[in-house]
Protein backbone atom coordinates (compact mmCIF):
# COMPACT_ATOMS: atom_id res chain seq x y z
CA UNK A 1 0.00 0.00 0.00
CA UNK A 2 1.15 3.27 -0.64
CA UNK A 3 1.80 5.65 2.12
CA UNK A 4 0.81 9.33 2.13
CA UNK A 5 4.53 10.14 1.83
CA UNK A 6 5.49 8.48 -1.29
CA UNK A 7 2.49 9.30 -2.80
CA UNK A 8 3.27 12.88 -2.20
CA UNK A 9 7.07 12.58 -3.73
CA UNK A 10 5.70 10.98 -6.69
CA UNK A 11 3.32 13.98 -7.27
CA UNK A 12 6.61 16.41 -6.34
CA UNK A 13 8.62 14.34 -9.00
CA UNK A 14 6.07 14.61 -11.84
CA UNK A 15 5.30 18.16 -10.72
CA UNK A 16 9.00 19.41 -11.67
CA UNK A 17 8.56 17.49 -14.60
CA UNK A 18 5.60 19.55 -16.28
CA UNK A 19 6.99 22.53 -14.57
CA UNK A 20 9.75 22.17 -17.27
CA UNK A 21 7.31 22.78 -20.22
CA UNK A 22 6.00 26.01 -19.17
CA UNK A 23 3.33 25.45 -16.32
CA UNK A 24 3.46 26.64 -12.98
CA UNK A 25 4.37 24.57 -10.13
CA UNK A 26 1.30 24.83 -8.08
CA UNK A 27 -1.00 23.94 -11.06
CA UNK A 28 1.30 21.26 -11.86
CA UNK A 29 1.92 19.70 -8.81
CA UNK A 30 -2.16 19.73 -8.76
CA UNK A 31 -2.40 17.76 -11.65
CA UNK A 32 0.28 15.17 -10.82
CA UNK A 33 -1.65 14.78 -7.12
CA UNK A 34 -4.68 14.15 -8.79
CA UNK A 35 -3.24 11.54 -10.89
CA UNK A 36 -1.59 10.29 -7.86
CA UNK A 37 -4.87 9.48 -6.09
CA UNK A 38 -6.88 8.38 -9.37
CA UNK A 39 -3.66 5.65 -9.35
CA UNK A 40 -3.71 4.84 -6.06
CA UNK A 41 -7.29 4.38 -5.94
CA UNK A 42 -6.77 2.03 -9.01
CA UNK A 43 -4.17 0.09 -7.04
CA UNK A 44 -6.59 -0.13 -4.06
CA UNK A 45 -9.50 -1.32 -5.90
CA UNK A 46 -7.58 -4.31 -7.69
CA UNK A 47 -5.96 -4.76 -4.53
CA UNK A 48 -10.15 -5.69 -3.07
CA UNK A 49 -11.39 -7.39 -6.58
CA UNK A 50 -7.74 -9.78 -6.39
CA UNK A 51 -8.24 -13.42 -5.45
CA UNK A 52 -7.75 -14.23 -1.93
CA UNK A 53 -4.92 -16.15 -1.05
CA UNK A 54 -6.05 -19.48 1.35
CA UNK A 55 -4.83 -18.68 4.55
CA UNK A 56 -2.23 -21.72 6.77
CA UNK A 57 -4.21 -22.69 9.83
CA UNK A 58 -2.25 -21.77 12.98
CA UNK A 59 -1.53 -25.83 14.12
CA UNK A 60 -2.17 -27.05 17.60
CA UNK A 61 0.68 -27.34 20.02
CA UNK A 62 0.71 -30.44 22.03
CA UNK A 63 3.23 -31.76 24.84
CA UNK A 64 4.21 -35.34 25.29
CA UNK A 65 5.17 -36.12 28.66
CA UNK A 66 7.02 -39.42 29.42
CA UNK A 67 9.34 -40.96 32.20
CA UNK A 68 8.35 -40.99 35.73
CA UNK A 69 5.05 -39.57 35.19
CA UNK A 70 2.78 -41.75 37.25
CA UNK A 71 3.50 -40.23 41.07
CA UNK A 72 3.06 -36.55 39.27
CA UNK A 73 -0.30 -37.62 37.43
CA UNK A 74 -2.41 -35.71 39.49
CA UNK A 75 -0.99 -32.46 38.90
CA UNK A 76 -0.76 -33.15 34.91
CA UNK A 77 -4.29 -34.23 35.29
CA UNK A 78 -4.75 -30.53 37.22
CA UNK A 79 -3.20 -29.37 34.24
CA UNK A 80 -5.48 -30.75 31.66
CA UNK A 81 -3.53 -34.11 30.61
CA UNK A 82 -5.02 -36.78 29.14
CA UNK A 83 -3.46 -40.27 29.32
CA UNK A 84 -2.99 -41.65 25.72
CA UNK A 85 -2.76 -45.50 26.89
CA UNK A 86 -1.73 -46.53 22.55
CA UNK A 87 1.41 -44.05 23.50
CA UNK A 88 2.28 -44.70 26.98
CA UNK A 89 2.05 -40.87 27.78
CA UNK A 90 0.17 -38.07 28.69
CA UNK A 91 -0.54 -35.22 26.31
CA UNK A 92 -1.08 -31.70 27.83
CA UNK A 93 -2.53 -28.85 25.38
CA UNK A 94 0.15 -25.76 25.39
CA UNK A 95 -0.82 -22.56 26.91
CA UNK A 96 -1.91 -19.55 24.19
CA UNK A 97 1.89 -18.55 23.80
CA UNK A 98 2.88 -22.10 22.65
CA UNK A 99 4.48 -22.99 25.95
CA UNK A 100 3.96 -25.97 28.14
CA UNK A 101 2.09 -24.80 31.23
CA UNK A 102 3.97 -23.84 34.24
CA UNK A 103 2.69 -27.13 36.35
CA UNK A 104 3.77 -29.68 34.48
CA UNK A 105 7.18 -27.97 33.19
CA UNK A 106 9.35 -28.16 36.24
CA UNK A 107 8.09 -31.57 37.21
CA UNK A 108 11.29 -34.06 38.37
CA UNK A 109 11.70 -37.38 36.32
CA UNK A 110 9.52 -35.95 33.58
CA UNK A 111 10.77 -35.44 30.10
CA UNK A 112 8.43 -33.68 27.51
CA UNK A 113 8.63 -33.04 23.46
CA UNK A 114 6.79 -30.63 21.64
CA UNK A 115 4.12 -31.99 18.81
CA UNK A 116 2.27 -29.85 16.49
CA UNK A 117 -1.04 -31.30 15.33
């Protein structure tokens, strides 16, 4: 998108240019801003009518947490864990940042990998 500012150096740029055949700079400069905005409304318009791109769904971040997990279950449980018996582990959703949550992540004997679904 164009910003004010460059839209205003073009109209400077082609202002000095017309100003070379004769005009005046104020009624040239108001001819190249004009022509400046009918482009940039151009630009904005097929910007709207262009096909959308499909946008990547964010994936889900999921902890696996193995080792000595069993005399810690309640607090993984507290957590939001969920035993996955086909696994042999507990899977705990990650906080909004990404991160495991702060109970589970300092637990001792308890190792953890990161999975996105």
């Amino acid at each position: 998108m164009t910003t004010y500012r460059e839209m205003m150096t073009a109209a400077h740029a082609t202002a000095k240019a017309i100003r070379q055949q004769g005009e005046s700079y104020a009624s040239a400069f108001a001819v190249a801003l004009k022509a400046e905005w009918a482009r940039l409304r151009e630009a904005e318009q097929a910007a709207k009518n262009a096909p959308r791109q499909p946008q990547a769904k964010a994936k889900a971040v999921q902890y696996v947490l193995t080792g000595r997990t069993y005399e810690h279950r309640a607090a993984i449980k507290d957590a939001g864990g969920e035993w996955d018996a086909d696994r042999k582990a507990w899977i705990v959703e990650a906080d909004r940042k990404g991160r495991l949550p702060k109970d589970v992540a300092g637990l001792r004997g308890v190792s953890w990998r990161r999975e996105e679904v």
